[in-house]
Structures are given as structure tokens and as C-alpha cells.
PDB file of N, CA and C in Angstrom:
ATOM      1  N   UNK A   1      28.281  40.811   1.172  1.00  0.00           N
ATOM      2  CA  UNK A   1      28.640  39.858   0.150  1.00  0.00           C
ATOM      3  C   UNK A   1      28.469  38.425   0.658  1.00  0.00           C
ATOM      4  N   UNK A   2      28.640  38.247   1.925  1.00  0.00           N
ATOM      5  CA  UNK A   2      28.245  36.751   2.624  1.00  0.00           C
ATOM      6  C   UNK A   2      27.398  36.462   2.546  1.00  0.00           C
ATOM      7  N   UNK A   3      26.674  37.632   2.480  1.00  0.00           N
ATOM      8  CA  UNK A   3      24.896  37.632   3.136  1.00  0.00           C
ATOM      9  C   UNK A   3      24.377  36.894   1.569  1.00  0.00           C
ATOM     10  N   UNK A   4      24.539  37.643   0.824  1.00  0.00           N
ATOM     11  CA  UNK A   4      24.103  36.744  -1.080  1.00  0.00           C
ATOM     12  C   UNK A   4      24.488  35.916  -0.916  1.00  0.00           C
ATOM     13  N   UNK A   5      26.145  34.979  -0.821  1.00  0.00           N
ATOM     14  CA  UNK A   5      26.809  33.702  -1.348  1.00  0.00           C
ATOM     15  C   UNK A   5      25.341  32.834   0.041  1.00  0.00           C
ATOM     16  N   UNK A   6      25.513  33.299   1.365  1.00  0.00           N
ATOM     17  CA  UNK A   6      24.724  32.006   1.678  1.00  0.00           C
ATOM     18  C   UNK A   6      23.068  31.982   1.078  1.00  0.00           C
ATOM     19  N   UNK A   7      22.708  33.666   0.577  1.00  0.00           N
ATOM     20  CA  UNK A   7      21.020  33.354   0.423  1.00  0.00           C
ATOM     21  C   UNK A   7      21.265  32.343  -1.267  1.00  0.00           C
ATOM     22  N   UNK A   8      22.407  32.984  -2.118  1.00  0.00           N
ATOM     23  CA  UNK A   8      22.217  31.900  -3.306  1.00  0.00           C
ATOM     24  C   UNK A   8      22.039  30.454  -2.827  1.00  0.00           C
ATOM     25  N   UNK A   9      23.229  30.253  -2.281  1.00  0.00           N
ATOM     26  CA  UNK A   9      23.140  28.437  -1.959  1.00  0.00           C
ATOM     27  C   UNK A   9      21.823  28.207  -1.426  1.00  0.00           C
ATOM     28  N   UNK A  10      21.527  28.748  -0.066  1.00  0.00           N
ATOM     29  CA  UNK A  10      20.212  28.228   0.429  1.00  0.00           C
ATOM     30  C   UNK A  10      18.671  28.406  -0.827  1.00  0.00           C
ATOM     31  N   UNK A  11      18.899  29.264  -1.904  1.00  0.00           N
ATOM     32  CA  UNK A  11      18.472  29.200  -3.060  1.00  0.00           C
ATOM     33  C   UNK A  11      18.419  27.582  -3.625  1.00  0.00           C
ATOM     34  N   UNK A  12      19.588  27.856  -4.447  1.00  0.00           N
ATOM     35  CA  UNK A  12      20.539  26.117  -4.354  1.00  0.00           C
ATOM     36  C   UNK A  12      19.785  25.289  -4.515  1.00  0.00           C
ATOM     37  N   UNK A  13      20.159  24.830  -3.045  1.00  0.00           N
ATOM     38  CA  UNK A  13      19.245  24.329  -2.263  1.00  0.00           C
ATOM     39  C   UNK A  13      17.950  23.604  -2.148  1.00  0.00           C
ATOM     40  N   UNK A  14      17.072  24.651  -2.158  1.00  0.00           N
ATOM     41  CA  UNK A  14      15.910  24.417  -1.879  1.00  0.00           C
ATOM     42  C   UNK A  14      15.404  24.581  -3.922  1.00  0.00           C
ATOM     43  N   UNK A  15      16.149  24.738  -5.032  1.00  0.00           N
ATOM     44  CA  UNK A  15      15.352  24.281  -6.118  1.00  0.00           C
ATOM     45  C   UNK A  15      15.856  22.808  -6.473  1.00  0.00           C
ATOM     46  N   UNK A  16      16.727  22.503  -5.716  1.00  0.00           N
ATOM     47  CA  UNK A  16      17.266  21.025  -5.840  1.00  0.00           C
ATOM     48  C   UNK A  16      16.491  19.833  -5.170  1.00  0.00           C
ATOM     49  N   UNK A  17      16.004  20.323  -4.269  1.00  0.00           N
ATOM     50  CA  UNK A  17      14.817  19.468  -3.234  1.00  0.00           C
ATOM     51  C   UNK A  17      14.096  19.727  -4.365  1.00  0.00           C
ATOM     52  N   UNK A  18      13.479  20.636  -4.939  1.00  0.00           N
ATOM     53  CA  UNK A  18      12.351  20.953  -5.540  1.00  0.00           C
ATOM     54  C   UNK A  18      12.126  20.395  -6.673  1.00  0.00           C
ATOM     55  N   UNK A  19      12.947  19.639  -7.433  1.00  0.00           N
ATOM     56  CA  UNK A  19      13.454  19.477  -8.750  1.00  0.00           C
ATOM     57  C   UNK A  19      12.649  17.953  -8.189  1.00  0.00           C
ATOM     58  N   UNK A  20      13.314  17.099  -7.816  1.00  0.00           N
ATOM     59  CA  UNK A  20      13.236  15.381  -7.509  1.00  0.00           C
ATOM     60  C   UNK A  20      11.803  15.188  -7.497  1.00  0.00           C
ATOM     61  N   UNK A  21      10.454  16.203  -6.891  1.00  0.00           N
ATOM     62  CA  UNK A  21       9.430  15.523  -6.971  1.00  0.00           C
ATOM     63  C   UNK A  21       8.876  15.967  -8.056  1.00  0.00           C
ATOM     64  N   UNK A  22       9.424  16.109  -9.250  1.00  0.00           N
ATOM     65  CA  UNK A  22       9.036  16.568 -10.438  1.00  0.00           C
ATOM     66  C   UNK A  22       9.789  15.551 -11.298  1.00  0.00           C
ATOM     67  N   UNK A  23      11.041  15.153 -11.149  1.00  0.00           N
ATOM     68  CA  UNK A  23      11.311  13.729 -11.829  1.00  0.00           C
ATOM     69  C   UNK A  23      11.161  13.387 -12.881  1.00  0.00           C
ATOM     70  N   UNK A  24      11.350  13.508 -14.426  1.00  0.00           N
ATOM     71  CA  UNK A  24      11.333  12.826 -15.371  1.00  0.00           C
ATOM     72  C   UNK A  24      10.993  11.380 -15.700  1.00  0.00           C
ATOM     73  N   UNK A  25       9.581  11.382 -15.989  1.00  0.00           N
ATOM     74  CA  UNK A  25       9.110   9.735 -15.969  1.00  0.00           C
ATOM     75  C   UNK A  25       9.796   8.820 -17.338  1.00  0.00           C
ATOM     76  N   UNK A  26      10.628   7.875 -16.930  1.00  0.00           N
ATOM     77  CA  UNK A  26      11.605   7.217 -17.938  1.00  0.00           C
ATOM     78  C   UNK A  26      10.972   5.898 -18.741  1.00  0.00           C
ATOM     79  N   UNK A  27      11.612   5.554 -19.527  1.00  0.00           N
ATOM     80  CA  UNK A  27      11.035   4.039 -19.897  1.00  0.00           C
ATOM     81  C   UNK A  27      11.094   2.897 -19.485  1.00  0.00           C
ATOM     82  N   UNK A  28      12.511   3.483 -18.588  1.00  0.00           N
ATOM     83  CA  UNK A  28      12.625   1.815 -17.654  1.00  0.00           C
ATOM     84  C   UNK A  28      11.382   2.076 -16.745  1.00  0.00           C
ATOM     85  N   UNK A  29      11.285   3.227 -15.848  1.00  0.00           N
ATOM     86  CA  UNK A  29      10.061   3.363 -15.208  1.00  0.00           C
ATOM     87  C   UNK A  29       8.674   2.318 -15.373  1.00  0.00           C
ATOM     88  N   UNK A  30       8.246   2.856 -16.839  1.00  0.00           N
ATOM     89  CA  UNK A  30       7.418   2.228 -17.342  1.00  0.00           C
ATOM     90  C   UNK A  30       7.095   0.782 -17.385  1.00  0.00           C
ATOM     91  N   UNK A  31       8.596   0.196 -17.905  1.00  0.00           N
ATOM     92  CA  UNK A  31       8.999  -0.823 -18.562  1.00  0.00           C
ATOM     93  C   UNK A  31       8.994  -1.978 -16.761  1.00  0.00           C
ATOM     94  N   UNK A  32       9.264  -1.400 -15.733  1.00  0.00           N
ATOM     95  CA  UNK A  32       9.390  -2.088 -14.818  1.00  0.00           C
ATOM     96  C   UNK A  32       8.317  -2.010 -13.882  1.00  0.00           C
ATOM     97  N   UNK A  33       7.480  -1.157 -13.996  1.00  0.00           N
ATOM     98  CA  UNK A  33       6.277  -1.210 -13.420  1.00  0.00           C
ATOM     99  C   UNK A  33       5.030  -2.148 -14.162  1.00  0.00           C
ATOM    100  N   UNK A  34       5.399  -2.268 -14.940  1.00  0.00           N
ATOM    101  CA  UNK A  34       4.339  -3.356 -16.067  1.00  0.00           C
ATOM    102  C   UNK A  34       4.676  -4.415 -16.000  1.00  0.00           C
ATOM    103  N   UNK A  35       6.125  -4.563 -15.874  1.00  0.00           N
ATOM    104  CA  UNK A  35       6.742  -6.372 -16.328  1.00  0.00           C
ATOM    105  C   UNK A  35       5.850  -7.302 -15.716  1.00  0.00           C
ATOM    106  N   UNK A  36       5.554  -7.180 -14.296  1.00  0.00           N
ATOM    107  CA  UNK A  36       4.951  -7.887 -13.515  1.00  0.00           C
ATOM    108  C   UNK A  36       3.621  -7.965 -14.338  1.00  0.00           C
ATOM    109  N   UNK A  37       3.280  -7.785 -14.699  1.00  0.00           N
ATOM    110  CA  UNK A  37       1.435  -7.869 -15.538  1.00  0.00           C
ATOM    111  C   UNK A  37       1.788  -8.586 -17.256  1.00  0.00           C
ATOM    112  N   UNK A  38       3.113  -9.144 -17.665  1.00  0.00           N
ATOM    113  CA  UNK A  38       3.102  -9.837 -18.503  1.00  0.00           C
ATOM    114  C   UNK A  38       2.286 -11.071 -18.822  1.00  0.00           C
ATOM    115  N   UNK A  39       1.850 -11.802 -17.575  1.00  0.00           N
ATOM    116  CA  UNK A  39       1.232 -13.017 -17.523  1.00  0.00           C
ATOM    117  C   UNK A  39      -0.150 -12.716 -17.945  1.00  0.00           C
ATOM    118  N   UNK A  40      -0.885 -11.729 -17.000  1.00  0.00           N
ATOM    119  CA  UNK A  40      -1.792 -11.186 -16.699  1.00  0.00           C
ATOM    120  C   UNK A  40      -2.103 -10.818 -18.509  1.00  0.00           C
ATOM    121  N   UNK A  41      -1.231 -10.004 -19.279  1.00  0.00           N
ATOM    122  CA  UNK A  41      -1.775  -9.809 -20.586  1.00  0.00           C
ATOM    123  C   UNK A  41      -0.999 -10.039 -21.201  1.00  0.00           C
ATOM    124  N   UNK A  42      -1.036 -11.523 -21.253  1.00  0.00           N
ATOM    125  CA  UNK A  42      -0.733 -12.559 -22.700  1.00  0.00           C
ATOM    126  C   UNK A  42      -2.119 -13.399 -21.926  1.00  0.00           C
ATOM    127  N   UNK A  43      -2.277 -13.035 -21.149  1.00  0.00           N
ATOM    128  CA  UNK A  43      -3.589 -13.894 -20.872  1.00  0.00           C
ATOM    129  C   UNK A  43      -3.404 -15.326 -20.057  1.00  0.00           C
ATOM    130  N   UNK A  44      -2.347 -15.621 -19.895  1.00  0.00           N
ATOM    131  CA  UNK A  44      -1.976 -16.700 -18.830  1.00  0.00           C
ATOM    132  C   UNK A  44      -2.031 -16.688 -17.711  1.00  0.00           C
ATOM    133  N   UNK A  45      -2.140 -15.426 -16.876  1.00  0.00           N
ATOM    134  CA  UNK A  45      -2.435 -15.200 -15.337  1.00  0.00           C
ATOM    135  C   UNK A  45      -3.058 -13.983 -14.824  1.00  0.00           C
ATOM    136  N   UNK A  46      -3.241 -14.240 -13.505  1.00  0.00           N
ATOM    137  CA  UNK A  46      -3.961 -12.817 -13.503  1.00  0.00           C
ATOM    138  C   UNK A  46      -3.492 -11.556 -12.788  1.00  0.00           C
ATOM    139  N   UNK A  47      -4.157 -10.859 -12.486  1.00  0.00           N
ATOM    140  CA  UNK A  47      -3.819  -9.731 -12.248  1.00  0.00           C
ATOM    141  C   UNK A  47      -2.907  -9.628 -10.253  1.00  0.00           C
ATOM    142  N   UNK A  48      -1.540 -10.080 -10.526  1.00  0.00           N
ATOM    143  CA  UNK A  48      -0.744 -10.353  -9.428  1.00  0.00           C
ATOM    144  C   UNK A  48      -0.906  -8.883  -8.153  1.00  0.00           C
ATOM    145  N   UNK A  49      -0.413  -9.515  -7.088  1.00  0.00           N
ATOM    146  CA  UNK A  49       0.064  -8.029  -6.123  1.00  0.00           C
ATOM    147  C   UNK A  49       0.797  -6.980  -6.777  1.00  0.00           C
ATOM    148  N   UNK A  50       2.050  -7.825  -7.504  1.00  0.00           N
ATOM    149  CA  UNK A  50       3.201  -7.297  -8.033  1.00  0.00           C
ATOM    150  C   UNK A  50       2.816  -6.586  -9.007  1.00  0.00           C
ATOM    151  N   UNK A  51       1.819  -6.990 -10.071  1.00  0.00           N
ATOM    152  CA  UNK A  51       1.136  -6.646 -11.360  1.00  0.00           C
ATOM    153  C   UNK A  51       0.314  -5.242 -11.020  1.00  0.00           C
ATOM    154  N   UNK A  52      -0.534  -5.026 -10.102  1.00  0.00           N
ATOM    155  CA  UNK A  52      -1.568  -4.407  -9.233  1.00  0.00           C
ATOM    156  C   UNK A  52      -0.536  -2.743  -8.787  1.00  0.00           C
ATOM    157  N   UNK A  53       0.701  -3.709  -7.707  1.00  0.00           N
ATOM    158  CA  UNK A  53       1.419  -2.610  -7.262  1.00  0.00           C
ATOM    159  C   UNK A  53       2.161  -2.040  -8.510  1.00  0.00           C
ATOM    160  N   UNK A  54       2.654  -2.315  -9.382  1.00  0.00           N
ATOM    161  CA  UNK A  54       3.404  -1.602 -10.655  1.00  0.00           C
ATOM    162  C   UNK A  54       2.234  -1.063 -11.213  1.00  0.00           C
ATOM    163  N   UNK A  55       1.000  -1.422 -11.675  1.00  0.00           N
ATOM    164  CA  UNK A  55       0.193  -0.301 -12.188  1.00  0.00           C
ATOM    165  C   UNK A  55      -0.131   0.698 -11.442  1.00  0.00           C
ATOM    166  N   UNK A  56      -0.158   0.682  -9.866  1.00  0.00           N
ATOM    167  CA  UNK A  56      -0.478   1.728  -8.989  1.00  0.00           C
ATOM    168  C   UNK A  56       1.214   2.811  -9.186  1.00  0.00           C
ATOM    169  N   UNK A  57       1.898   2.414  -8.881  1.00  0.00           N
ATOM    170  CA  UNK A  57       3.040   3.018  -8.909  1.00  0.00           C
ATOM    171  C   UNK A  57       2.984   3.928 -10.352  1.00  0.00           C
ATOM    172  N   UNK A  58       2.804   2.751 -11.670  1.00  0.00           N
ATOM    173  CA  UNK A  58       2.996   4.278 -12.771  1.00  0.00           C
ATOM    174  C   UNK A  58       1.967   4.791 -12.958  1.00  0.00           C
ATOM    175  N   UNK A  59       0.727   4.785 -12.468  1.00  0.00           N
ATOM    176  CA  UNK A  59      -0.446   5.981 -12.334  1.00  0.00           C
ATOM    177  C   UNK A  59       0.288   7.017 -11.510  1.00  0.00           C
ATOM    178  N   UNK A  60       0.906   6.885 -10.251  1.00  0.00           N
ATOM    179  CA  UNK A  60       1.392   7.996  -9.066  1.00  0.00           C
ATOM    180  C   UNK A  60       2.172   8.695 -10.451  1.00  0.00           C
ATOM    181  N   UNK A  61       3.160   7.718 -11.165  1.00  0.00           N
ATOM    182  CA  UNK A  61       4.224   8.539 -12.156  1.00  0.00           C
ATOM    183  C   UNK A  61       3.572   9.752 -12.939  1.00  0.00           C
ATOM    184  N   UNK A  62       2.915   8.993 -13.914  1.00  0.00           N
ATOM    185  CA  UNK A  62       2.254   9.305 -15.069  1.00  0.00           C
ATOM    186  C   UNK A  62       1.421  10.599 -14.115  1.00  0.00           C
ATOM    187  N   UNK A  63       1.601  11.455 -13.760  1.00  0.00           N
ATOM    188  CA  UNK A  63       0.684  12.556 -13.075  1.00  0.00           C
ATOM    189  C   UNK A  63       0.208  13.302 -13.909  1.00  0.00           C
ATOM    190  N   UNK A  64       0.779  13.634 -14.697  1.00  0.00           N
ATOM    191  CA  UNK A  64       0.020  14.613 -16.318  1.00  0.00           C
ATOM    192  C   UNK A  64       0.006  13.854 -17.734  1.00  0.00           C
ATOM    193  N   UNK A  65      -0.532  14.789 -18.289  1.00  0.00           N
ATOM    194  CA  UNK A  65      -0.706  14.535 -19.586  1.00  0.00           C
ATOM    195  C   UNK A  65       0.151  14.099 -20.432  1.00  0.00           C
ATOM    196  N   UNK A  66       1.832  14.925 -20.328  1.00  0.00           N
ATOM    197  CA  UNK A  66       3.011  14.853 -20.897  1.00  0.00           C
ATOM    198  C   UNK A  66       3.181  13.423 -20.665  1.00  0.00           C
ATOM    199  N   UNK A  67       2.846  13.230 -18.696  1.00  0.00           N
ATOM    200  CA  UNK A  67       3.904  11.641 -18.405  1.00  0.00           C
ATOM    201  C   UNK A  67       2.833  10.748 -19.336  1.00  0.00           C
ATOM    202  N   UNK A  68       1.257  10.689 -19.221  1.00  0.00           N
ATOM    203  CA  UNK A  68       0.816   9.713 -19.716  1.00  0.00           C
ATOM    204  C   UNK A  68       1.193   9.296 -21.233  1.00  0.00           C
ATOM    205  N   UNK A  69       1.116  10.750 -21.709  1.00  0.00           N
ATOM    206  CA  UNK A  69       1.629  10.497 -23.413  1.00  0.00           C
ATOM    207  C   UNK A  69       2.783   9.369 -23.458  1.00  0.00           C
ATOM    208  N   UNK A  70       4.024  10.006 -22.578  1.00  0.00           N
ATOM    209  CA  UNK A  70       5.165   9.306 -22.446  1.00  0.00           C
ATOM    210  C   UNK A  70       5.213   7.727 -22.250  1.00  0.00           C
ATOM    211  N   UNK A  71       4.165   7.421 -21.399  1.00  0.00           N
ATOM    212  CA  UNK A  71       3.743   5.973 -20.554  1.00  0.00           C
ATOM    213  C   UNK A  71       3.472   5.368 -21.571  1.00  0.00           C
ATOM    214  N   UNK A  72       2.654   6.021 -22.122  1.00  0.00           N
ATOM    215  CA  UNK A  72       1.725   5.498 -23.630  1.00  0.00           C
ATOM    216  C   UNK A  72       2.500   4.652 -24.466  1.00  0.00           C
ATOM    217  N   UNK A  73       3.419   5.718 -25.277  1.00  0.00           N
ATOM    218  CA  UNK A  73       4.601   5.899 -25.897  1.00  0.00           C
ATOM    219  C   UNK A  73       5.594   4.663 -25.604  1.00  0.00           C
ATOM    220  N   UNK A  74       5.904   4.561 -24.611  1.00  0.00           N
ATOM    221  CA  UNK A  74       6.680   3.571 -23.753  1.00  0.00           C
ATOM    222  C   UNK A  74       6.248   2.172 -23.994  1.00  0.00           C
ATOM    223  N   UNK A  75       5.072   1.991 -24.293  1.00  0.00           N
ATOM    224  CA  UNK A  75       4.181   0.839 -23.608  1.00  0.00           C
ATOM    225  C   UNK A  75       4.224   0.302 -25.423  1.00  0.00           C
ATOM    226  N   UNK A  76       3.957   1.609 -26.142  1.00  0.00           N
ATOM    227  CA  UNK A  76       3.622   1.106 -27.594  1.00  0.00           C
ATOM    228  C   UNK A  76       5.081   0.427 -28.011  1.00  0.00           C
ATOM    229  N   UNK A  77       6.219   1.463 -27.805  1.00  0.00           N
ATOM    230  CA  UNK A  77       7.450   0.791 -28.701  1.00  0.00           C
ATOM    231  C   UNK A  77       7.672  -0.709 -27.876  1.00  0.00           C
ATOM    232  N   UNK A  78       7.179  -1.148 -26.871  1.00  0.00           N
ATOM    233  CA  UNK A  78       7.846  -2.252 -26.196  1.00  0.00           C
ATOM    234  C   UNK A  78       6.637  -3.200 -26.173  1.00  0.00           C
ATOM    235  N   UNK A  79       5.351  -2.870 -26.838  1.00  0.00           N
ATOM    236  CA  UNK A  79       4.241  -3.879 -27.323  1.00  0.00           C
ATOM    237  C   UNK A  79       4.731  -5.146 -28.181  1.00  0.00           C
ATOM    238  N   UNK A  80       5.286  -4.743 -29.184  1.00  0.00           N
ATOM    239  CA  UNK A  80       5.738  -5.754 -30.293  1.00  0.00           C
ATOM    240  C   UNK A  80       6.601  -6.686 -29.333  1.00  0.00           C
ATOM    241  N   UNK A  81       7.505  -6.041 -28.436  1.00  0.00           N
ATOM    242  CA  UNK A  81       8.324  -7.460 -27.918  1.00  0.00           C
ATOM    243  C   UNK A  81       7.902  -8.236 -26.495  1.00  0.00           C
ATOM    244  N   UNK A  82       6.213  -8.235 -27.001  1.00  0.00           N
ATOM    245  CA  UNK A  82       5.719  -8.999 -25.584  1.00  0.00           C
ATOM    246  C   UNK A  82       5.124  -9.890 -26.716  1.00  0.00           C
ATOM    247  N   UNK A  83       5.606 -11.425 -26.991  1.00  0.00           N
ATOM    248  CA  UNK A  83       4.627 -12.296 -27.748  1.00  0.00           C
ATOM    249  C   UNK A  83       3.887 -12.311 -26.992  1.00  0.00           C
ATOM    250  N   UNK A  84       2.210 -12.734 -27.503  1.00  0.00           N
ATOM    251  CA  UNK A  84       0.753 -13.125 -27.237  1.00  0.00           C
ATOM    252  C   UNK A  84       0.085 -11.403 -26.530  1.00  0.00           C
ATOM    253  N   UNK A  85       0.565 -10.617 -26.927  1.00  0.00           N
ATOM    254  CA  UNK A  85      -0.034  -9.762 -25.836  1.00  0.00           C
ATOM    255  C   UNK A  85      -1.086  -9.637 -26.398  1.00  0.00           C
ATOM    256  N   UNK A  86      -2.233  -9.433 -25.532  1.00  0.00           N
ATOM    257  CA  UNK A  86      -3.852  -9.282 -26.238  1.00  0.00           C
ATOM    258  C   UNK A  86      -3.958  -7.933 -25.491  1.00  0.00           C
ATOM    259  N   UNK A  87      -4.217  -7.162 -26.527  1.00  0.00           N
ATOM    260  CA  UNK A  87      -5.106  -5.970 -26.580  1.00  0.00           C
ATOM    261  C   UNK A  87      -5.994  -5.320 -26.029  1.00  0.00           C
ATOM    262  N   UNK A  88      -6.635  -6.431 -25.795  1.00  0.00           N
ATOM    263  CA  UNK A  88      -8.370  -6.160 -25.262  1.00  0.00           C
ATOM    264  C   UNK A  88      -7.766  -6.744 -23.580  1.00  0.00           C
ATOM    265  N   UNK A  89      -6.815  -6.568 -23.003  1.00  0.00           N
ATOM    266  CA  UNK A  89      -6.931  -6.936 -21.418  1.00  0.00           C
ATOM    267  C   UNK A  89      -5.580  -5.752 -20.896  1.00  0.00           C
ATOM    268  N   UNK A  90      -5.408  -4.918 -22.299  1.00  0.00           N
ATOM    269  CA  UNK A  90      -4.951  -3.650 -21.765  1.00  0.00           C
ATOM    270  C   UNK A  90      -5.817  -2.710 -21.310  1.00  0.00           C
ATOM    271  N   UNK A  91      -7.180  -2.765 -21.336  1.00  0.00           N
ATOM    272  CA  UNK A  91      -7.523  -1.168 -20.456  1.00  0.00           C
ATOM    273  C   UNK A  91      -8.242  -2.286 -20.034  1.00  0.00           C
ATOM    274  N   UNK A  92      -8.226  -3.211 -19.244  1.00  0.00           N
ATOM    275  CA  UNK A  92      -9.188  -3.704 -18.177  1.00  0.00           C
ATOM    276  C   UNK A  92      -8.153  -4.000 -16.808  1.00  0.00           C
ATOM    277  N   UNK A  93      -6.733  -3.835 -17.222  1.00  0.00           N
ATOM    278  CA  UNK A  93      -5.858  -4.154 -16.070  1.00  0.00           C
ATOM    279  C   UNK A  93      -5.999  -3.124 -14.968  1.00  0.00           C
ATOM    280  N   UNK A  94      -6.158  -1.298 -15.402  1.00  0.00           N
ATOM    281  CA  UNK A  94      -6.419  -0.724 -14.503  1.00  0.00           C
ATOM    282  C   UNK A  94      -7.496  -0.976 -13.373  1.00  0.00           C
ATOM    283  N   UNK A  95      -8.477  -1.260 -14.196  1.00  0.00           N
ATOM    284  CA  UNK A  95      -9.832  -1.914 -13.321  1.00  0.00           C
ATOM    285  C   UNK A  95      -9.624  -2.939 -12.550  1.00  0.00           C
ATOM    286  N   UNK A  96      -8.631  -4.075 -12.645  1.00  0.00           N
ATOM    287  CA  UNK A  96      -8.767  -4.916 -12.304  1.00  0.00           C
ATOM    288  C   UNK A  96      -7.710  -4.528 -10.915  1.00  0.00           C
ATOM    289  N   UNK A  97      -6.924  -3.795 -10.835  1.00  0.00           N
ATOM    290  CA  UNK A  97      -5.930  -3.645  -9.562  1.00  0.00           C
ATOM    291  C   UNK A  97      -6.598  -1.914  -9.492  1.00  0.00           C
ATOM    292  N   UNK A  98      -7.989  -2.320  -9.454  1.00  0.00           N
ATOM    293  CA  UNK A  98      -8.318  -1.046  -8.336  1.00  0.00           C
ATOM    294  C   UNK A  98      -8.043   1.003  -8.680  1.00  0.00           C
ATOM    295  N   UNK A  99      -7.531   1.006 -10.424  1.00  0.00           N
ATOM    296  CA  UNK A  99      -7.305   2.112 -10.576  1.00  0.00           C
ATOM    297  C   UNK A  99      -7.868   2.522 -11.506  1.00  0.00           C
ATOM    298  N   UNK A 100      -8.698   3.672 -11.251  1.00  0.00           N
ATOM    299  CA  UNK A 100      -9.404   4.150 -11.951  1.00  0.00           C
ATOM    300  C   UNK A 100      -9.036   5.383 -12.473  1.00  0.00           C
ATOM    301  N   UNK A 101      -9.329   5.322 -14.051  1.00  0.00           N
ATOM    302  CA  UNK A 101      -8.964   6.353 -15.089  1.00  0.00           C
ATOM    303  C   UNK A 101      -9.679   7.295 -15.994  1.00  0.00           C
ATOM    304  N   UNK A 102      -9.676   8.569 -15.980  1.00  0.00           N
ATOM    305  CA  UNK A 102     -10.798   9.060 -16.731  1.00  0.00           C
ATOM    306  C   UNK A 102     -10.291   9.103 -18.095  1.00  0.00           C
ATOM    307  N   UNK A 103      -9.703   7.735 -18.976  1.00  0.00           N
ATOM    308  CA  UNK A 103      -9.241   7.766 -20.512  1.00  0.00           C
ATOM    309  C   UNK A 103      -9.180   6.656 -20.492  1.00  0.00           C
ATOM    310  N   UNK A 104      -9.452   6.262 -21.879  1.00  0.00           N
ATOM    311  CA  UNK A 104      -9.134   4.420 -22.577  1.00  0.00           C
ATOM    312  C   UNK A 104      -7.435   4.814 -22.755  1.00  0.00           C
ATOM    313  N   UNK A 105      -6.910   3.610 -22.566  1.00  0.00           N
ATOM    314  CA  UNK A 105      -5.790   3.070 -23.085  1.00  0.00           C
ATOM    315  C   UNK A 105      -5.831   2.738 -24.272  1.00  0.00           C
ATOM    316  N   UNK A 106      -5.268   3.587 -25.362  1.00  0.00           N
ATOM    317  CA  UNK A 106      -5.114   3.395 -26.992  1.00  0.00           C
ATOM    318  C   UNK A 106      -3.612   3.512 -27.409  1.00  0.00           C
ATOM    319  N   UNK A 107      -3.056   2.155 -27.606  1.00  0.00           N
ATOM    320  CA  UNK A 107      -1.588   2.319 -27.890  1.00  0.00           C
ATOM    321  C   UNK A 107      -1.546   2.882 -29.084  1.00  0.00           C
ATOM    322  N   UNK A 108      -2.087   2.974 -30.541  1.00  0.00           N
ATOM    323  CA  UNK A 108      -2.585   3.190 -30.983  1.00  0.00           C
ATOM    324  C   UNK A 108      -2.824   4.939 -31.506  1.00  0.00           C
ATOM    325  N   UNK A 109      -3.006   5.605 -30.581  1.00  0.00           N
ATOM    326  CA  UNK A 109      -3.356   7.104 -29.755  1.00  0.00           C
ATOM    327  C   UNK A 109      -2.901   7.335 -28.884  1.00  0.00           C
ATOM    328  N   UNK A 110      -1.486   7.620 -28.414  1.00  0.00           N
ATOM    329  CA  UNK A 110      -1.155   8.138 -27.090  1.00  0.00           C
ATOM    330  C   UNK A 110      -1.303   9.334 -27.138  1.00  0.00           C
ATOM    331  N   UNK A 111      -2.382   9.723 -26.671  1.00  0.00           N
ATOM    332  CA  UNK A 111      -2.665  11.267 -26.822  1.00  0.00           C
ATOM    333  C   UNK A 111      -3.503  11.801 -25.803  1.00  0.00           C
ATOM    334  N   UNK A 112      -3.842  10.968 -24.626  1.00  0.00           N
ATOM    335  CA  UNK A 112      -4.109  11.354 -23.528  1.00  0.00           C
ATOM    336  C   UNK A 112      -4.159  11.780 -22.064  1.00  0.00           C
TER     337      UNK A 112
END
């Protein structure tokens, strides 16, 4: 009977480690990995370290399809409260900090 209570826990355990690099990608996630690229697309500055490292960071996030939908999703409801944001310097930001994507950015269509 010992022998189960410790193999459950060490069970436990090891789906609890297992759980964290699977992580639920959130909106603050989103929302704080982009902030830095506000300048960058309203078109007033360019594409920062800070701007660069937050798009690298939610590509690592966004690992599937689900997170990108989600990213997408994220990016659309919180579009309206970026005045000046231009459109057309949303799918060139990946390019511009070095990350390359096999999909357009369509807020529009988050469906990729």
C-alpha cells in the first residue's frame, strides 16, 4: 500500500512538471509582448530591441494553431484601442525583428 501512495505522488509529480511547458497562452501574454511595437505600428518608430524581443517571445508562445488563433484573437479585440494603428505594418513587423512565418497576419481571419 506504500508502494502505490509513493508511485501515485511521484505520478503527481511528474504530470505537474509536465503541465507548465504546455501553459495556456493568455491575453496579457499577448498584450505585453506587443506593447513594445506600439510606436513601431502607429508608424512613429521603429522596430525596437524590446519590440523585436516581444515578437520573438509570442512566436515561442503561439506554438500551434489553437495559440495562434488565440494571439490573433487577442491582437483583434485590443486593435480598436491602439489609435493610428496601420494595418499594413502588421505582417511586416515579423520580418522586420527577424521572424519568419509560414501565414499572413489577418486580424480580420484569425484562422491560422
Amino acid at each position: 500500500m506504500k508502494g502505490l501512495a509513493v508511485s501515485l505522488l511521484v505520478m503527481l509529480v511528474m504530470s505537474c512538471t509536465m503541465l507548465e511547458p504546455c501553459r495556456a497562452l493568455t491575453c496579457g501574454d499577448v498584450t505585453s509582448s506587443i506593447a513594445p511595437c506600439t510606436g513601431y505600428l502607429t508608424g512613429k518608430g521603429g522596430a525596437t530591441s524590446q519590440c523585436c524581443g516581444g515578437v520573438k517571445k509570442l512566436n515561442g508562445l503561439a506554438n500551434n494553431t489553437a495559440n495562434r488563433r488565440f494571439a490573433c484573437n487577442c491582437m483583434k479585440s485590443n486593435a480598436g484601442r491602439v489609435k493610428g494603428l496601420r494595418y499594413d505594418l502588421i505582417n511586416q513587423l515579423p520580418g522586420k525583428c527577424g521572424v519568419g512565418l509560414s501565414f499572413t497576419i489577418d486580424l480580420n481571419r484569425c484562422d491560422s
